[in-house]
PDB file of N, CA and C in Angstrom:
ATOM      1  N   UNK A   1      -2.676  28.089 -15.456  1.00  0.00           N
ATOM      2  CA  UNK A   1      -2.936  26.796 -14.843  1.00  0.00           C
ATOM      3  C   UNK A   1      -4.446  26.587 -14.793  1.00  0.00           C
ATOM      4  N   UNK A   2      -5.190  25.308 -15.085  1.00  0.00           N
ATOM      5  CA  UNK A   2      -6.339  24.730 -15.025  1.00  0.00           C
ATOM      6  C   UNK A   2      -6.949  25.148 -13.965  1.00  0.00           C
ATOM      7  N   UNK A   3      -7.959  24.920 -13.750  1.00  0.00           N
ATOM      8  CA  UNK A   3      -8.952  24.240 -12.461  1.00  0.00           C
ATOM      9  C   UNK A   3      -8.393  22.946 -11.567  1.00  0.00           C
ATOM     10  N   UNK A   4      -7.980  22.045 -12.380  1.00  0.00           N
ATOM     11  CA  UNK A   4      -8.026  20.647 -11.905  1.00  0.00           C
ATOM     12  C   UNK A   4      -6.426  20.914 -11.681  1.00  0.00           C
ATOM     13  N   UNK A   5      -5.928  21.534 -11.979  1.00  0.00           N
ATOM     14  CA  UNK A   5      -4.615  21.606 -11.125  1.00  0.00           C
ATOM     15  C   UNK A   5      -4.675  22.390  -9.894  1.00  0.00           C
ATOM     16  N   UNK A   6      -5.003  23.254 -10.006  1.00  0.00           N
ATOM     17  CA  UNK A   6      -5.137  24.578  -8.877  1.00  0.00           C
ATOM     18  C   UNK A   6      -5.583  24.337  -7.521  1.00  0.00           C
ATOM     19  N   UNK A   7      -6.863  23.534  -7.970  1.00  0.00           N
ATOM     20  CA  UNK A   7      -8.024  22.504  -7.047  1.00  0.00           C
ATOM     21  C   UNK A   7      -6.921  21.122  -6.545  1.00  0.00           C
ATOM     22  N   UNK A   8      -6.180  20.579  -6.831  1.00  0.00           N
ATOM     23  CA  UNK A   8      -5.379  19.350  -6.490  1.00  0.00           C
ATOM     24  C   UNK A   8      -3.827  19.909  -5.743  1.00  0.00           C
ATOM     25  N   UNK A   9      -3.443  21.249  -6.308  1.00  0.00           N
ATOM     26  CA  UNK A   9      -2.443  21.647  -5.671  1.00  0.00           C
ATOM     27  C   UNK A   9      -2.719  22.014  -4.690  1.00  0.00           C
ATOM     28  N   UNK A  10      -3.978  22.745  -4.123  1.00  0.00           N
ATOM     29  CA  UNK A  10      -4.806  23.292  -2.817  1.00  0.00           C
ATOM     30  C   UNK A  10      -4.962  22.341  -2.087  1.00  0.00           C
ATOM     31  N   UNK A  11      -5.973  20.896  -2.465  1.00  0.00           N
ATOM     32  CA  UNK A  11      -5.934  19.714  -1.740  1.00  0.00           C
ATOM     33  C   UNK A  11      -4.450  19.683  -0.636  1.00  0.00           C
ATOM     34  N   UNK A  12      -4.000  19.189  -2.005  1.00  0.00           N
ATOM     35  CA  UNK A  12      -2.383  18.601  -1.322  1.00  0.00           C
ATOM     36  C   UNK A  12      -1.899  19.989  -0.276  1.00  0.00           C
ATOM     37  N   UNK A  13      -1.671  20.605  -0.744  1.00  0.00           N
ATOM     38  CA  UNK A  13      -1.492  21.556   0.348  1.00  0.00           C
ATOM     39  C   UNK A  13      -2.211  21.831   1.751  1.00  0.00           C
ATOM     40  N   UNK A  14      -3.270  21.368   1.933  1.00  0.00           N
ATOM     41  CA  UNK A  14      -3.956  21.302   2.767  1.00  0.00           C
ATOM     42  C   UNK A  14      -4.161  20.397   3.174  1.00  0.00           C
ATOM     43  N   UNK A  15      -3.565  18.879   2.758  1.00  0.00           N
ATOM     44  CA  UNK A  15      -3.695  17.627   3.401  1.00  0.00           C
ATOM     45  C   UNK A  15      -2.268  17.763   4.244  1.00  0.00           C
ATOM     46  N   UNK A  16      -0.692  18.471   3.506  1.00  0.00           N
ATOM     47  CA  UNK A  16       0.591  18.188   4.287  1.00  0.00           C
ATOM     48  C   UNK A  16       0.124  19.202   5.449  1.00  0.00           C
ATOM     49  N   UNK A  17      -0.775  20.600   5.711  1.00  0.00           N
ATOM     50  CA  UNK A  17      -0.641  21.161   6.808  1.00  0.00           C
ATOM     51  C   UNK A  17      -1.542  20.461   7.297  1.00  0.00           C
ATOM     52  N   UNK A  18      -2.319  19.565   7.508  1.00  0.00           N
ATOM     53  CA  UNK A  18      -3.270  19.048   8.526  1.00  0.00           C
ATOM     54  C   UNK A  18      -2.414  17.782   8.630  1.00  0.00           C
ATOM     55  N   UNK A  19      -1.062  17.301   8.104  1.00  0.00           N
ATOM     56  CA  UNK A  19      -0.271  16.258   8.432  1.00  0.00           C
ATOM     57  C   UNK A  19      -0.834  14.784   8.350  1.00  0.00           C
ATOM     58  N   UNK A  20      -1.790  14.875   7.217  1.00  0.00           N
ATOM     59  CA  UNK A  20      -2.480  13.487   6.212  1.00  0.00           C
ATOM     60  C   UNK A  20      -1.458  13.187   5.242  1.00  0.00           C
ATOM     61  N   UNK A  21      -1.155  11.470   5.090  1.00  0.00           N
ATOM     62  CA  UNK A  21      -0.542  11.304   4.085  1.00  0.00           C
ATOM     63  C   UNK A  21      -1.811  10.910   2.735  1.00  0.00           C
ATOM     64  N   UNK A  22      -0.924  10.734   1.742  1.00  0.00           N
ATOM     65  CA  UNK A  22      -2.392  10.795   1.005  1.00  0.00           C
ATOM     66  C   UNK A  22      -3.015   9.122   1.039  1.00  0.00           C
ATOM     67  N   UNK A  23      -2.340   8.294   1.929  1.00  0.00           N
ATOM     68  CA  UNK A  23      -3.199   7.240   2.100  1.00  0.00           C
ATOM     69  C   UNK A  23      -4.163   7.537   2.992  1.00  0.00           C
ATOM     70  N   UNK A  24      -3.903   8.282   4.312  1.00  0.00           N
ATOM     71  CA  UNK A  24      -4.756   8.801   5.440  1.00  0.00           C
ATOM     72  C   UNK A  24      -6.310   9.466   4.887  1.00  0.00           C
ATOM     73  N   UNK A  25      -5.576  10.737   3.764  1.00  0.00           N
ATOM     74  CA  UNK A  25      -6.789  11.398   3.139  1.00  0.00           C
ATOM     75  C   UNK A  25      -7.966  10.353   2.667  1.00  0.00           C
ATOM     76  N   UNK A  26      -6.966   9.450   1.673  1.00  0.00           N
ATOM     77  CA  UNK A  26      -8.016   8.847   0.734  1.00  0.00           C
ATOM     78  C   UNK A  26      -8.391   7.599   1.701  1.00  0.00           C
ATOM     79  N   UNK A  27      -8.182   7.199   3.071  1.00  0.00           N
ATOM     80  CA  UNK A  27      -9.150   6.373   3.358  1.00  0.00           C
ATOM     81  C   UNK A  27     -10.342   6.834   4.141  1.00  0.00           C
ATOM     82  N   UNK A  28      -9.747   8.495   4.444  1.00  0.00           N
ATOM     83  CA  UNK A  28     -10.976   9.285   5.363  1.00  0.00           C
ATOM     84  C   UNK A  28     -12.069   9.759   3.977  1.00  0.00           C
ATOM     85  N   UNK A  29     -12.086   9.614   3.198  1.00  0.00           N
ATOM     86  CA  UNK A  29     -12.948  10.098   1.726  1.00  0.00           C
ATOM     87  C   UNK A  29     -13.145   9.232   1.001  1.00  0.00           C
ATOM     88  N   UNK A  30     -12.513   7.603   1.349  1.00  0.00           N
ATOM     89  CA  UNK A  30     -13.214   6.946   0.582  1.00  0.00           C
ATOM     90  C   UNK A  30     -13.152   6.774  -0.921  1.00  0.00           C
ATOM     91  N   UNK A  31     -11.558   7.341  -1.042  1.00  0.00           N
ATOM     92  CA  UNK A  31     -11.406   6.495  -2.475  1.00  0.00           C
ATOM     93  C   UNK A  31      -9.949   5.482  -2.545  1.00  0.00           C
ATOM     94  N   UNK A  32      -9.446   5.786  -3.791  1.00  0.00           N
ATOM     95  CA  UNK A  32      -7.719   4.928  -3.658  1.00  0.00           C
ATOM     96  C   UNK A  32      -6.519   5.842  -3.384  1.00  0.00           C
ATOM     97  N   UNK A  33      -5.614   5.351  -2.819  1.00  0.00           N
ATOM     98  CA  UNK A  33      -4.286   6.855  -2.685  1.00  0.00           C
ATOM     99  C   UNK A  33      -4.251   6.768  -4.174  1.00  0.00           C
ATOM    100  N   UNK A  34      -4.694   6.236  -5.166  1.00  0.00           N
ATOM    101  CA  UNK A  34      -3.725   6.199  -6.518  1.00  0.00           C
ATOM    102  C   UNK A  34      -4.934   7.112  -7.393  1.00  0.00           C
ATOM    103  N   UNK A  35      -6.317   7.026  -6.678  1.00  0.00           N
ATOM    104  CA  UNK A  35      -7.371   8.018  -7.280  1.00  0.00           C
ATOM    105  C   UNK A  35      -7.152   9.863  -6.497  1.00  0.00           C
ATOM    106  N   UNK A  36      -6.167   9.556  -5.081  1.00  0.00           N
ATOM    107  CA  UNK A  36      -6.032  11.151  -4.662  1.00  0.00           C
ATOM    108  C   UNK A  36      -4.815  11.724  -5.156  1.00  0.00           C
ATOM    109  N   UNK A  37      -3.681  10.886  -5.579  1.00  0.00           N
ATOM    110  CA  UNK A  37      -2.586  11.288  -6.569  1.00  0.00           C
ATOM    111  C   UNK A  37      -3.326  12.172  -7.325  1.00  0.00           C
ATOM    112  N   UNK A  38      -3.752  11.375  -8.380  1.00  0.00           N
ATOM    113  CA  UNK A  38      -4.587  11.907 -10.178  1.00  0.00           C
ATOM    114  C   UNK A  38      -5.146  13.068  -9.523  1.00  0.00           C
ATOM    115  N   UNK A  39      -5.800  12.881  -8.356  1.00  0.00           N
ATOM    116  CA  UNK A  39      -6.499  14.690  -7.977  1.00  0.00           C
ATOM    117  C   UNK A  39      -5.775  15.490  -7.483  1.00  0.00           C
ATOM    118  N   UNK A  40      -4.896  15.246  -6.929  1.00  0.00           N
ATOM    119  CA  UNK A  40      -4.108  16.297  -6.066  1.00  0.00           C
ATOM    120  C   UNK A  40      -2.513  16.489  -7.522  1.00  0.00           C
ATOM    121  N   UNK A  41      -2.802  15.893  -8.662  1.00  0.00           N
ATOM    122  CA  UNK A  41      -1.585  16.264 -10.149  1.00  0.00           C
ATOM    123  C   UNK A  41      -2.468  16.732 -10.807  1.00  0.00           C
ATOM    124  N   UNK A  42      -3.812  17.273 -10.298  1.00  0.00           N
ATOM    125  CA  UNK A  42      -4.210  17.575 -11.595  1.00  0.00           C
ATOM    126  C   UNK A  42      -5.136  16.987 -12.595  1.00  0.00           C
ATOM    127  N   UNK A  43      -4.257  15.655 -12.726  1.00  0.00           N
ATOM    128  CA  UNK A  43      -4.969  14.662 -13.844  1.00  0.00           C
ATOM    129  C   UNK A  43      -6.471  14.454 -14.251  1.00  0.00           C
ATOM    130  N   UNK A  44      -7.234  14.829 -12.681  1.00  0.00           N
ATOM    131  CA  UNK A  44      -8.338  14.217 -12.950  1.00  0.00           C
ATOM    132  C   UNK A  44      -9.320  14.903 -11.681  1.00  0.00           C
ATOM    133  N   UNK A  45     -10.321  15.404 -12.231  1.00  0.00           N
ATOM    134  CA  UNK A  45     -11.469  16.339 -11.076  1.00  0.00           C
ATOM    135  C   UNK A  45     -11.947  15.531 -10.097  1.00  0.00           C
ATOM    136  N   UNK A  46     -12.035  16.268  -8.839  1.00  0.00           N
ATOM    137  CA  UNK A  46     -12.692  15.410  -7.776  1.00  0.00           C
ATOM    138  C   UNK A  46     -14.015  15.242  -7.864  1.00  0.00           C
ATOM    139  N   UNK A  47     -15.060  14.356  -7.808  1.00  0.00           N
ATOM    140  CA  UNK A  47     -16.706  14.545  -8.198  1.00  0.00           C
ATOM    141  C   UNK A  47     -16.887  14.868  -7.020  1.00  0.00           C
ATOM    142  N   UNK A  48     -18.211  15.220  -6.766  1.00  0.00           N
ATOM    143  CA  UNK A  48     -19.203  16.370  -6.027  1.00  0.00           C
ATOM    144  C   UNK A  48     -19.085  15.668  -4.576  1.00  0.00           C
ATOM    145  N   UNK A  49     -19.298  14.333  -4.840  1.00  0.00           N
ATOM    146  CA  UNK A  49     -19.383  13.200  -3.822  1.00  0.00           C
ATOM    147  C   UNK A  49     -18.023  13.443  -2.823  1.00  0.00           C
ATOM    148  N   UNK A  50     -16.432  13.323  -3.496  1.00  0.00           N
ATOM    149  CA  UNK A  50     -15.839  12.973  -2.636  1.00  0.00           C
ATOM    150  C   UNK A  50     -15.181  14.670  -2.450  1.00  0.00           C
ATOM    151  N   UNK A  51     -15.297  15.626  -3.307  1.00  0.00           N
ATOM    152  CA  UNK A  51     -15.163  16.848  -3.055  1.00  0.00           C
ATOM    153  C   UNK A  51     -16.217  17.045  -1.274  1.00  0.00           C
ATOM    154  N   UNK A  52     -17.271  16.913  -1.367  1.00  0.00           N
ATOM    155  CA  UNK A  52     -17.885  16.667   0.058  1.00  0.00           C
ATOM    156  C   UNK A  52     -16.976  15.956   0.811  1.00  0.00           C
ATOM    157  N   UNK A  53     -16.790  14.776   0.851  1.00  0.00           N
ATOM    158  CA  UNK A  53     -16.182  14.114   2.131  1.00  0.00           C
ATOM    159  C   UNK A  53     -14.584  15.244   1.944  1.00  0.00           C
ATOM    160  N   UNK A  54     -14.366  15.576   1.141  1.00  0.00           N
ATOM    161  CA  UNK A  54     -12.813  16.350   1.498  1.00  0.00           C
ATOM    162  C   UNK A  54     -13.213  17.182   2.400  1.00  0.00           C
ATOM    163  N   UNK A  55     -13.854  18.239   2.360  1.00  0.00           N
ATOM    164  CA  UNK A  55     -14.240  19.377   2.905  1.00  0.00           C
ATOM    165  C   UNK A  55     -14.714  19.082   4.241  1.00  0.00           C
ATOM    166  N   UNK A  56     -15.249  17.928   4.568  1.00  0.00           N
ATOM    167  CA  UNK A  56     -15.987  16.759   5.813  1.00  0.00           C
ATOM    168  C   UNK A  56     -14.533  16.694   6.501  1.00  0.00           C
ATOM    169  N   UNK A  57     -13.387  15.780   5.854  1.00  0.00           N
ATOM    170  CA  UNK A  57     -12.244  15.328   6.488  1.00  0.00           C
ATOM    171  C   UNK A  57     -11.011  16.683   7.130  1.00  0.00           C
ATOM    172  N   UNK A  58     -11.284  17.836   6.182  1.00  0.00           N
ATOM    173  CA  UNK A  58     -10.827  19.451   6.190  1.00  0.00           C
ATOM    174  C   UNK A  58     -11.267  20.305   7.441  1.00  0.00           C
ATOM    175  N   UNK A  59     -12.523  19.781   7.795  1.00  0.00           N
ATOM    176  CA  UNK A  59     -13.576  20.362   8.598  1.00  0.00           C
ATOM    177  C   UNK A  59     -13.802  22.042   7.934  1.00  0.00           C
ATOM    178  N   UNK A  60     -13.530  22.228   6.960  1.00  0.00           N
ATOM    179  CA  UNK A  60     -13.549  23.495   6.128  1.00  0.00           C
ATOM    180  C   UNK A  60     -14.765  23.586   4.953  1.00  0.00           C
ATOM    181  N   UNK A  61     -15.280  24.779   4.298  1.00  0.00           N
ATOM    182  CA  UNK A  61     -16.284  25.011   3.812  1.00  0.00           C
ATOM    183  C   UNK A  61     -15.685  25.164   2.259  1.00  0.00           C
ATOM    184  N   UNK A  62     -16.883  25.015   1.164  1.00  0.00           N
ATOM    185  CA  UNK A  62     -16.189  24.951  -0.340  1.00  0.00           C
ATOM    186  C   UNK A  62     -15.423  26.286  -0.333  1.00  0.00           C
ATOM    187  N   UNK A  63     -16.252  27.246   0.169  1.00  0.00           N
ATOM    188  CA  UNK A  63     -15.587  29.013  -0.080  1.00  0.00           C
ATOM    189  C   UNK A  63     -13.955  28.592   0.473  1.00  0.00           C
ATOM    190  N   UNK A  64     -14.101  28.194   1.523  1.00  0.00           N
ATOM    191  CA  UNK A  64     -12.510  27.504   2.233  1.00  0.00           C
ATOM    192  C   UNK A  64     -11.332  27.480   0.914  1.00  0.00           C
ATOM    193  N   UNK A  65     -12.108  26.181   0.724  1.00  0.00           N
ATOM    194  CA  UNK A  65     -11.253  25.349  -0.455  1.00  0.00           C
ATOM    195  C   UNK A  65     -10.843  26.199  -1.793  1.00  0.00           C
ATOM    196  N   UNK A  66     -11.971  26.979  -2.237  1.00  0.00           N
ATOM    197  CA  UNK A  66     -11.760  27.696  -3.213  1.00  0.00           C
ATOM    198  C   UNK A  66     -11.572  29.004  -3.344  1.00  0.00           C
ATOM    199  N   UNK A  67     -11.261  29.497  -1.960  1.00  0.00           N
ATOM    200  CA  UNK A  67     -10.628  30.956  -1.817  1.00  0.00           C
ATOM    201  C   UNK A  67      -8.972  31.259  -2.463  1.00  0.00           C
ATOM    202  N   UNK A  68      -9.337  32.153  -3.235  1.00  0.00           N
ATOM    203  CA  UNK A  68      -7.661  32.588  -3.270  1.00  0.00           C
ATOM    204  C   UNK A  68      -7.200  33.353  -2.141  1.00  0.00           C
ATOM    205  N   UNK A  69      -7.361  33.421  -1.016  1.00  0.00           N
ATOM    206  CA  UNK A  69      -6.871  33.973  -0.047  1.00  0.00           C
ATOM    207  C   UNK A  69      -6.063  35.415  -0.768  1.00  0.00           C
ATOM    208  N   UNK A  70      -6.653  36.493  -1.461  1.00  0.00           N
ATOM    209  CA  UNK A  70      -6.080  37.112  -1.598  1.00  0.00           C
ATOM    210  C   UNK A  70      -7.108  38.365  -1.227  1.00  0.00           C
ATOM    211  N   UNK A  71      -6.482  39.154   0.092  1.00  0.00           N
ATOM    212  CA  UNK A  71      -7.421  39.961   0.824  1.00  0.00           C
ATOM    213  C   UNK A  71      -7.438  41.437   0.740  1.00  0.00           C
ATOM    214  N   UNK A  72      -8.276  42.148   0.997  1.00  0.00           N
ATOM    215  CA  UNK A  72      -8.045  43.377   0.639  1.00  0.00           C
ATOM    216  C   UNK A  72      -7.313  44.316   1.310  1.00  0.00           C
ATOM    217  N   UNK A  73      -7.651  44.006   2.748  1.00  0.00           N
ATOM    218  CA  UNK A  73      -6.649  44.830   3.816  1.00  0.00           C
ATOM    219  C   UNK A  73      -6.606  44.324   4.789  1.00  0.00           C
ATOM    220  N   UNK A  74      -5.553  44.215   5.990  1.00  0.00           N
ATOM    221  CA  UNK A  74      -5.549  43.841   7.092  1.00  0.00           C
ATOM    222  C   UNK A  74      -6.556  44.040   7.850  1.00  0.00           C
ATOM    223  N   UNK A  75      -7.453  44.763   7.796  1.00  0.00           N
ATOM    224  CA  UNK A  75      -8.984  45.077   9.159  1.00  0.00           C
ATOM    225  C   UNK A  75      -9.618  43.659   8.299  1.00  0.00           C
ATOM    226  N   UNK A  76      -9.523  43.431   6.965  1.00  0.00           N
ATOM    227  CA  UNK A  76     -11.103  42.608   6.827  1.00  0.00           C
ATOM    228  C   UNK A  76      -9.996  41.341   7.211  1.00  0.00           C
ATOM    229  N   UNK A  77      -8.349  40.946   6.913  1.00  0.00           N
ATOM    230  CA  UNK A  77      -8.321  39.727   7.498  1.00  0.00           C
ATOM    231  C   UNK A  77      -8.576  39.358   9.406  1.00  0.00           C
ATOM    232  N   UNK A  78      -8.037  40.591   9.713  1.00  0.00           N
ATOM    233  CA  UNK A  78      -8.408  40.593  11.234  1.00  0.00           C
ATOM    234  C   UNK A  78      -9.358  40.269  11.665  1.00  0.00           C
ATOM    235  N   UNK A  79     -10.765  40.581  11.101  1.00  0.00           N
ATOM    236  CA  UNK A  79     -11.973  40.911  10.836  1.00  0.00           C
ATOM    237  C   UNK A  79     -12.093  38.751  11.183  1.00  0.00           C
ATOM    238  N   UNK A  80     -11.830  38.612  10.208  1.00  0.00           N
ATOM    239  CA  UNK A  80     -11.945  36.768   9.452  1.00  0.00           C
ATOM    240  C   UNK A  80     -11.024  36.141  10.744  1.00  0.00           C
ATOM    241  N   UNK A  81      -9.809  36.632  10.863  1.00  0.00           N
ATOM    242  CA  UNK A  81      -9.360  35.450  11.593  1.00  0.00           C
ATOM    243  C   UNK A  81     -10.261  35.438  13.327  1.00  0.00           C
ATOM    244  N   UNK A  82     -10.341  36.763  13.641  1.00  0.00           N
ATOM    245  CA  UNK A  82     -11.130  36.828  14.665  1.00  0.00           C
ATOM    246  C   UNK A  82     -12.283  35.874  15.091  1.00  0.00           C
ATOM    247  N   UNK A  83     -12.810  36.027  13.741  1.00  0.00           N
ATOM    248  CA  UNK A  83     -14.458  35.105  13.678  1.00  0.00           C
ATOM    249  C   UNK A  83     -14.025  33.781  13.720  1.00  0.00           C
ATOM    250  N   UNK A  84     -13.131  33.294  13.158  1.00  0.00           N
ATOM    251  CA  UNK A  84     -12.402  31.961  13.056  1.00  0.00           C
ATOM    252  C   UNK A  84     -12.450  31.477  14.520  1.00  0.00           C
ATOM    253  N   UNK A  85     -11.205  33.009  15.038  1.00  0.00           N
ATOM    254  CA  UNK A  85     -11.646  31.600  16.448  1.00  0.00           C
ATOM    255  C   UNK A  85     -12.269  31.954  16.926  1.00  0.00           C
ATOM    256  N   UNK A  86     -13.334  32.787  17.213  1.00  0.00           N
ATOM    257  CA  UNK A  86     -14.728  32.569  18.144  1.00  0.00           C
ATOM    258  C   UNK A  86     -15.061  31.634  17.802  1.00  0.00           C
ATOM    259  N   UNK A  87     -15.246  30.730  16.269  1.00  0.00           N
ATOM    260  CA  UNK A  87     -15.926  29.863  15.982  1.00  0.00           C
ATOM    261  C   UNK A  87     -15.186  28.110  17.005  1.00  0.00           C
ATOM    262  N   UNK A  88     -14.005  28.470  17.092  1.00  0.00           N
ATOM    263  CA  UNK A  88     -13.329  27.701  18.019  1.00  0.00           C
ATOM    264  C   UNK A  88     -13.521  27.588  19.433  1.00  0.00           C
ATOM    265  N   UNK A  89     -13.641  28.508  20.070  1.00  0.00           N
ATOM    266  CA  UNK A  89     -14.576  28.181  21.112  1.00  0.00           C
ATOM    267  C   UNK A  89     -13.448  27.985  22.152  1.00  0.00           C
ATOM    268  N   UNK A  90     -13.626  26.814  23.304  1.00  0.00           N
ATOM    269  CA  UNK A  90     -12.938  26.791  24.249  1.00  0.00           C
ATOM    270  C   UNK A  90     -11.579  25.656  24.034  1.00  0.00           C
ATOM    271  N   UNK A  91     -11.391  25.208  22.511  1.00  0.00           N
ATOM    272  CA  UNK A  91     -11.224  23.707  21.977  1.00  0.00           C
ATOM    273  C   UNK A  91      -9.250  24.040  22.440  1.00  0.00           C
ATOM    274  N   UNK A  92      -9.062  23.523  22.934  1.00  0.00           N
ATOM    275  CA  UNK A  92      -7.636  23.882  23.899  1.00  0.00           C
ATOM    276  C   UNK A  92      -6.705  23.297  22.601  1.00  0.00           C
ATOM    277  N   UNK A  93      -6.749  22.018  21.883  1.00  0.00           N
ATOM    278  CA  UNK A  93      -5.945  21.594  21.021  1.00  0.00           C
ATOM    279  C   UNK A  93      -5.716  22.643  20.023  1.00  0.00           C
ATOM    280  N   UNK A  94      -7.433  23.350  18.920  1.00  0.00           N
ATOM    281  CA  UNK A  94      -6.627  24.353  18.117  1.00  0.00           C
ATOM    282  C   UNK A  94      -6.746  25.596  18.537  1.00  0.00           C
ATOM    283  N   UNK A  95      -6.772  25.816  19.534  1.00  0.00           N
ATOM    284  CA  UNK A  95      -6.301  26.890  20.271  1.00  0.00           C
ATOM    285  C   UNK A  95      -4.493  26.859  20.536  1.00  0.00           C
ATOM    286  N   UNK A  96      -4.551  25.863  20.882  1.00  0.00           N
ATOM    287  CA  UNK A  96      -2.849  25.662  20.911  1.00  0.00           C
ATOM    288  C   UNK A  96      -2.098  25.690  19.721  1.00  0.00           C
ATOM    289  N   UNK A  97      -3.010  25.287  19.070  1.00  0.00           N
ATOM    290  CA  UNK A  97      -2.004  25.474  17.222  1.00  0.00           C
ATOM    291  C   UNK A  97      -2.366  26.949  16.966  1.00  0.00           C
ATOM    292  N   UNK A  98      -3.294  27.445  16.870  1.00  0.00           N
ATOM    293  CA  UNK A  98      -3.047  29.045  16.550  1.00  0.00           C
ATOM    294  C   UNK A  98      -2.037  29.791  17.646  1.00  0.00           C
ATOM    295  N   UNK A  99      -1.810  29.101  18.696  1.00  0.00           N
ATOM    296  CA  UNK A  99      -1.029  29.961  19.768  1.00  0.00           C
ATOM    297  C   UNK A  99       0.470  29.593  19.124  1.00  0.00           C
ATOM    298  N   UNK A 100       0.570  28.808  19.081  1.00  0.00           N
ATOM    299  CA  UNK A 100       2.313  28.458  18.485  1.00  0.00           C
ATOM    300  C   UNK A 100       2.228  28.565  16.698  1.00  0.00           C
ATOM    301  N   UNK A 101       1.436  29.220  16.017  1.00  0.00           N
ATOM    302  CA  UNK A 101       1.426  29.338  14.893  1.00  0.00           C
ATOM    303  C   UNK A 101       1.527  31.014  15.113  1.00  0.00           C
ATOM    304  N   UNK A 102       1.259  31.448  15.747  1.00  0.00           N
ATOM    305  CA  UNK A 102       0.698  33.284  15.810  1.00  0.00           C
ATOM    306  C   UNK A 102       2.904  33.575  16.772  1.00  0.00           C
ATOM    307  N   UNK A 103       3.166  32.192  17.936  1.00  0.00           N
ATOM    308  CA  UNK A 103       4.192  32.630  18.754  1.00  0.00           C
ATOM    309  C   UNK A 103       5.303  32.479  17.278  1.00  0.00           C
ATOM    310  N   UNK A 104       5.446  31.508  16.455  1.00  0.00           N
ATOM    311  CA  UNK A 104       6.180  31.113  15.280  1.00  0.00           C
ATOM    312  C   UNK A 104       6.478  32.500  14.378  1.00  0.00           C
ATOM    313  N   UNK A 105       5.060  33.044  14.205  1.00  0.00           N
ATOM    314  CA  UNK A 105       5.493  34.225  13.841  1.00  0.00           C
ATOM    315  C   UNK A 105       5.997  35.318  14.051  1.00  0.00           C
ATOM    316  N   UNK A 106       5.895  35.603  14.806  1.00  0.00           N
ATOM    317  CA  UNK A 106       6.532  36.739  15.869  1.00  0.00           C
ATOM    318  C   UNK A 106       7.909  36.632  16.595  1.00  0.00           C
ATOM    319  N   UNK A 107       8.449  35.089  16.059  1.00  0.00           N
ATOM    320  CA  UNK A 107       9.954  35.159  16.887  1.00  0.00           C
ATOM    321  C   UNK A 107      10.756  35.617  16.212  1.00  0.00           C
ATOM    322  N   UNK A 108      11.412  36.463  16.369  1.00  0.00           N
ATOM    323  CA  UNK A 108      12.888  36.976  16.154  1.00  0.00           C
ATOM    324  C   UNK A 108      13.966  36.222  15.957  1.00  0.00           C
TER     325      UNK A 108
END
């Protein structure tokens, strides 16, 4: 698989867990839903410009976007998610989504 697929399948994937439709995305970035289709199939690369506002609307970093999340051992993800939420701080909303995302996992 391409770049421009890989990069548009990631998008989209990361617009349904932040619960953006792709009209929502493309009016927070500033293009057409029919120009975030073509990016999120593939068809067509995001330029530098609205690749920024994605990552802006994501609140996430390019390394973010273009990580294969594929890690070496549980201490270095522990390591990462830890820092994650210190970086979160006292913010009660995604604090509450990692709390029912972490309780989700753990139910029996």
């Amino acid at each position: 698989m391409g770049i421009k697929k890989e990069l548009g399948k990631k998008i989209k994937k990361m617009r349904i867990e932040r619960g953006y439709t792709q009209d929502k995305l493309a009016e927070l970035v500033d293009i057409s839903q029919k120009a975030l289709s073509s990016i999120e199939l593939g068809e067509n690369f995001v330029s530098a410009e609205t690749l920024d506002k994605i990552l802006s609307a994501f609140e996430i970093t390019a390394e973010e976007l273009f990580a294969t999340n594929r890690y070496k051992d549980s201490q270095e993800l522990l390591k990462m998610i830890n820092k994650n939420i210190a970086q979160i701080g006292d913010n009660s909303e995604k604090l509450g989504i990692i709390y029912n995302l972490t309780k989700s996992l753990t139910a029996k």
